[in-house]
N, C-alpha and C. Protein backbone atom coordinates (compact mmCIF):
# COMPACT_ATOMS: atom_id res chain seq x y z
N UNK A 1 0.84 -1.17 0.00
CA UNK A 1 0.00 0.00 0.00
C UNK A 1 0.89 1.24 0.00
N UNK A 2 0.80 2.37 -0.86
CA UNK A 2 1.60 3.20 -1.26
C UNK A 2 0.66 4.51 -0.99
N UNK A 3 1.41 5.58 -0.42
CA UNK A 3 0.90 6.58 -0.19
C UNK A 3 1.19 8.05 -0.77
N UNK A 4 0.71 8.42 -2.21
CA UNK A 4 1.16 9.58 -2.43
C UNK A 4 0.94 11.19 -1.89
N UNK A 5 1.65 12.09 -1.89
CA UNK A 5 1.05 13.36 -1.79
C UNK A 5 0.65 13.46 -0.26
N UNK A 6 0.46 12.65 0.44
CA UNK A 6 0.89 12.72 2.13
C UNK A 6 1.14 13.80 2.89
N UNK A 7 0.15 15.01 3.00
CA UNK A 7 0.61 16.46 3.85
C UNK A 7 1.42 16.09 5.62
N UNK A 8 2.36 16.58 5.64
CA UNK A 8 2.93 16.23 6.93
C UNK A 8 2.04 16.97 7.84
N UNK A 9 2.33 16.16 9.09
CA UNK A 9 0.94 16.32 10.08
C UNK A 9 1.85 17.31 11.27
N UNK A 10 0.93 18.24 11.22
CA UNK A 10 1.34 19.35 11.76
C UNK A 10 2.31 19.42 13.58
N UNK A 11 1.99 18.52 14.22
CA UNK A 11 2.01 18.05 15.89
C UNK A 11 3.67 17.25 15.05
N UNK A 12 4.10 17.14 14.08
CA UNK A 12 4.97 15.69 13.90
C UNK A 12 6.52 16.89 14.50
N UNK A 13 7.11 16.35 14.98
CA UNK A 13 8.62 16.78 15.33
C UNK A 13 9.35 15.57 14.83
N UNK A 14 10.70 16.39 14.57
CA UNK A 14 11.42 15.62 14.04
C UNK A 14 12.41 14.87 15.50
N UNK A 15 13.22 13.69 15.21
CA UNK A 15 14.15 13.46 16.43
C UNK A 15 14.74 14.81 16.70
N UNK A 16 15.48 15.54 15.67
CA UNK A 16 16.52 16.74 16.01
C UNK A 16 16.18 17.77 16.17
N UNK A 17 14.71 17.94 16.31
CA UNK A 17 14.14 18.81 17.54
C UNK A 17 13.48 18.91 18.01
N UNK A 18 13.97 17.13 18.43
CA UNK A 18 13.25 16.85 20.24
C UNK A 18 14.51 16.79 20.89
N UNK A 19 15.77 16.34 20.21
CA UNK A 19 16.75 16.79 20.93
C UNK A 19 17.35 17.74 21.31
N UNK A 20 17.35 19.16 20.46
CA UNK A 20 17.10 20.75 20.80
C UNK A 20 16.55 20.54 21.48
N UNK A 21 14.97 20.56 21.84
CA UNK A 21 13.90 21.12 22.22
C UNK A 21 14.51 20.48 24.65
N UNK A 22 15.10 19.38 24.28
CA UNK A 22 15.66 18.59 25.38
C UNK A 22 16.94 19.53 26.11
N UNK A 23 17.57 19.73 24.70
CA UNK A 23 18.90 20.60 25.28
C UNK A 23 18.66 22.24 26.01
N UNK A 24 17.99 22.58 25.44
CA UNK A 24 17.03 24.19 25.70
C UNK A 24 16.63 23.48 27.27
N UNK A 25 15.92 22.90 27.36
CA UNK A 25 15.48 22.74 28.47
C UNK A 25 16.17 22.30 29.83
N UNK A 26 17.10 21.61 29.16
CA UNK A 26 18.31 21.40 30.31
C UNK A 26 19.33 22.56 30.80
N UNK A 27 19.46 23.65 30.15
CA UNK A 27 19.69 24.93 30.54
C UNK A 27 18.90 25.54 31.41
N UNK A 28 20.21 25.58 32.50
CA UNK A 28 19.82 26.47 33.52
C UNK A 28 19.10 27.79 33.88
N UNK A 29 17.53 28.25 33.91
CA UNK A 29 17.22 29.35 33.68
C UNK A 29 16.69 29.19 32.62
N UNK A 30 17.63 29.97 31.54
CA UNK A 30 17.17 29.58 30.00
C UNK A 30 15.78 28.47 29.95
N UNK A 31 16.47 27.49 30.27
CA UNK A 31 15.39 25.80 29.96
C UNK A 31 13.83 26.29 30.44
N UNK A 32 13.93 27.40 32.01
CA UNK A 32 12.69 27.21 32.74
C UNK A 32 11.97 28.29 31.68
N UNK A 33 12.32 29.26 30.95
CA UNK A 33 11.63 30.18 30.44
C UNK A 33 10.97 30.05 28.99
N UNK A 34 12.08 28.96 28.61
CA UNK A 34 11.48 28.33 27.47
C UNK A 34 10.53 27.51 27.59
N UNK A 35 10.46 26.44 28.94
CA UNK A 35 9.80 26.11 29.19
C UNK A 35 8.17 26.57 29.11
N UNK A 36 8.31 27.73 30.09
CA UNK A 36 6.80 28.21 30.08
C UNK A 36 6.25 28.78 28.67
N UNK A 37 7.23 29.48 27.86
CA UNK A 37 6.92 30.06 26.29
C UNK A 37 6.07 28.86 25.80
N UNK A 38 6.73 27.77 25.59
CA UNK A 38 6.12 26.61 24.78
C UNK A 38 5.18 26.00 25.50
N UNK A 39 5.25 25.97 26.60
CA UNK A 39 3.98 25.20 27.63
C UNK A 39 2.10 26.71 27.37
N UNK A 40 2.86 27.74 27.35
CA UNK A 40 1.69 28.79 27.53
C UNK A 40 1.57 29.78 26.53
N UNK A 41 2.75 30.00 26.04
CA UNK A 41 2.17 30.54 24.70
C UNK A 41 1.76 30.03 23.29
N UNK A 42 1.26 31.31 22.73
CA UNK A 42 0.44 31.08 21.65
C UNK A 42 0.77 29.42 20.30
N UNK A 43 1.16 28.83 20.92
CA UNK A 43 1.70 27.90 20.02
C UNK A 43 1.01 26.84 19.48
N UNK A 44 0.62 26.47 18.41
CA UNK A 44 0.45 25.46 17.50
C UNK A 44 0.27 24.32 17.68
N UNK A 45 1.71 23.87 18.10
CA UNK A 45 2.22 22.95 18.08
C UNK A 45 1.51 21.84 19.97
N UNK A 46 0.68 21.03 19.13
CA UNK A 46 0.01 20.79 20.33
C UNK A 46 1.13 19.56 21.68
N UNK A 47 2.12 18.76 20.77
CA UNK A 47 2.49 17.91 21.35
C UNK A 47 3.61 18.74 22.22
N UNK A 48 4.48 19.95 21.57
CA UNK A 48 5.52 20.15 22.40
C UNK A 48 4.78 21.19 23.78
N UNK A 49 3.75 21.71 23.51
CA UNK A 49 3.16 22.61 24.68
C UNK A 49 2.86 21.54 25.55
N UNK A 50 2.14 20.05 25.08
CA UNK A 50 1.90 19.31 26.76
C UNK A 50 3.33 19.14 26.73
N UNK A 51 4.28 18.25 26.17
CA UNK A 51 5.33 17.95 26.75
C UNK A 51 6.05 19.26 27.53
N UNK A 52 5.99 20.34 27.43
CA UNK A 52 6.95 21.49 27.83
C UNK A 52 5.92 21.62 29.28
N UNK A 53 4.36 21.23 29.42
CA UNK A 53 3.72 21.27 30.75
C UNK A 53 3.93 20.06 31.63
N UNK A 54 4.07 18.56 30.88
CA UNK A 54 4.72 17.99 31.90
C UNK A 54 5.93 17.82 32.30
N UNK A 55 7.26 18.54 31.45
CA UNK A 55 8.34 18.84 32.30
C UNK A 55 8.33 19.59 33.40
N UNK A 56 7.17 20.87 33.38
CA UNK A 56 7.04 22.08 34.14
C UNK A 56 6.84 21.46 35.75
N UNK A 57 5.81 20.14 35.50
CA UNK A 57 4.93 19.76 36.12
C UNK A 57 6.06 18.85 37.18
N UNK A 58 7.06 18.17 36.41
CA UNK A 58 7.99 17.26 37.02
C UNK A 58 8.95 18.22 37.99
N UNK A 59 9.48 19.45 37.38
CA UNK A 59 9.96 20.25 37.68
C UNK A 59 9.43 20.91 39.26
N UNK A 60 8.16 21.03 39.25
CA UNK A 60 8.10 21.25 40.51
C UNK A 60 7.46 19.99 41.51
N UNK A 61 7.05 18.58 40.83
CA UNK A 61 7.45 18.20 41.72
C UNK A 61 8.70 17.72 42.33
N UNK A 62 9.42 18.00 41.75
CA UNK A 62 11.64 17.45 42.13
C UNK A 62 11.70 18.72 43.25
N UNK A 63 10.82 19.85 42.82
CA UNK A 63 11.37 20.88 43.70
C UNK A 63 10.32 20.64 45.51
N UNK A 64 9.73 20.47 45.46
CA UNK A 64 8.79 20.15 46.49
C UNK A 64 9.15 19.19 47.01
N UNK A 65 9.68 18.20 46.26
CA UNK A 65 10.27 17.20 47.20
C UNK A 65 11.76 17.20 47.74
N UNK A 66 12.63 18.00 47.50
CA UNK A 66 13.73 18.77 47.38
C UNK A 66 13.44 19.57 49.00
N UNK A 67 12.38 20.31 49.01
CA UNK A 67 12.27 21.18 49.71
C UNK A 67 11.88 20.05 51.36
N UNK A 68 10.95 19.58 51.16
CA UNK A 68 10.64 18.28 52.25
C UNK A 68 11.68 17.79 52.51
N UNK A 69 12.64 17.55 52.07
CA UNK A 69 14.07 16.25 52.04
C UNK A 69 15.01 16.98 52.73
N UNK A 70 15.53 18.48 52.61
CA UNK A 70 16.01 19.18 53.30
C UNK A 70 15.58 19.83 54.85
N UNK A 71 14.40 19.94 54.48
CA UNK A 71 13.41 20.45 55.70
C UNK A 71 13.69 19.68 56.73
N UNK A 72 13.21 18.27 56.43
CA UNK A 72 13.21 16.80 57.61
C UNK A 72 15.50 16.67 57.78
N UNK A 73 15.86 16.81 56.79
CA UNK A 73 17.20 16.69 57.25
C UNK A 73 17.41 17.61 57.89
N UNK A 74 17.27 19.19 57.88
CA UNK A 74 17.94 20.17 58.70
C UNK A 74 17.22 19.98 60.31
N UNK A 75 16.17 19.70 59.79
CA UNK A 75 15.83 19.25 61.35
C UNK A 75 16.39 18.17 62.44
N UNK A 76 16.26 16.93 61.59
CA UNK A 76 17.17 15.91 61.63
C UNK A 76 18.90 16.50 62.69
N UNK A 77 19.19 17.56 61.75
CA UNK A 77 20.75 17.92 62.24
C UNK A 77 20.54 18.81 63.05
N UNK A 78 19.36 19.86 63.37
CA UNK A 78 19.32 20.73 64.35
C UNK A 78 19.04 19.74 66.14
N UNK A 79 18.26 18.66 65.68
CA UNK A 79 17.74 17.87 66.69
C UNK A 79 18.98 17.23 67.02
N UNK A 80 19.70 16.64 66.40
CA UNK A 80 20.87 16.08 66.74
C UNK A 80 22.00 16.75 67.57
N UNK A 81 21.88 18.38 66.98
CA UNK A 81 22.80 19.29 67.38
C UNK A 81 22.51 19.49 68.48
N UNK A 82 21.58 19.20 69.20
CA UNK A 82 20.51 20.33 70.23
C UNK A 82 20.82 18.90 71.41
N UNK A 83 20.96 17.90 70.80
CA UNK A 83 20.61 16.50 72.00
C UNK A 83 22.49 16.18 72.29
N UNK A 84 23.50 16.48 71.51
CA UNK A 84 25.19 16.49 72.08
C UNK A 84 25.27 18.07 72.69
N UNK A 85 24.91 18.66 73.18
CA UNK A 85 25.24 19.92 73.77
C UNK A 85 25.04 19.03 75.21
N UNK A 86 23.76 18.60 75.42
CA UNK A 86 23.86 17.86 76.94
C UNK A 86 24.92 17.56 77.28
């Protein structure tokens, strides 16, 4: 079965820029602003706006749990600190 004349489908990315689109985002800063551009603005392109919302989405949960993990450790070391002074 042969398919002529085939309009490319608009959502299609190529590998080499999903690998851009990966590298942008792994930049510090940079990554988070691009991030939100493609997650919230006016864009087209329906597959890279969810993907750019569930990085956003991963992004803060790494940070929330980041924030808990330190929280319970500094406590952890303040409690510790507080119980060798005896």
């Amino acid at each position: 079965m042969e398919v002529y004349n085939q309009p490319k489908q608009s959502n299609y990315i190529s590998p080499k820029k999903w690998a851009l689109y990966i590298f942008v985002a792994g930049v510090p800063f940079i990554g988070i602003v691009m991030l939100l551009v493609w997650a919230f603005g006016a864009d087209l392109n329906h597959t890279r706006s969810n993907w750019a919302k569930g990085m956003l989405l991963l992004y803060a949960i790494f940070i929330i749990l980041a924030i808990i993990f330190f929280v319970f450790l500094g406590g952890m070391a303040i409690l510790a600190g507080a119980g060798s002074q005896y």
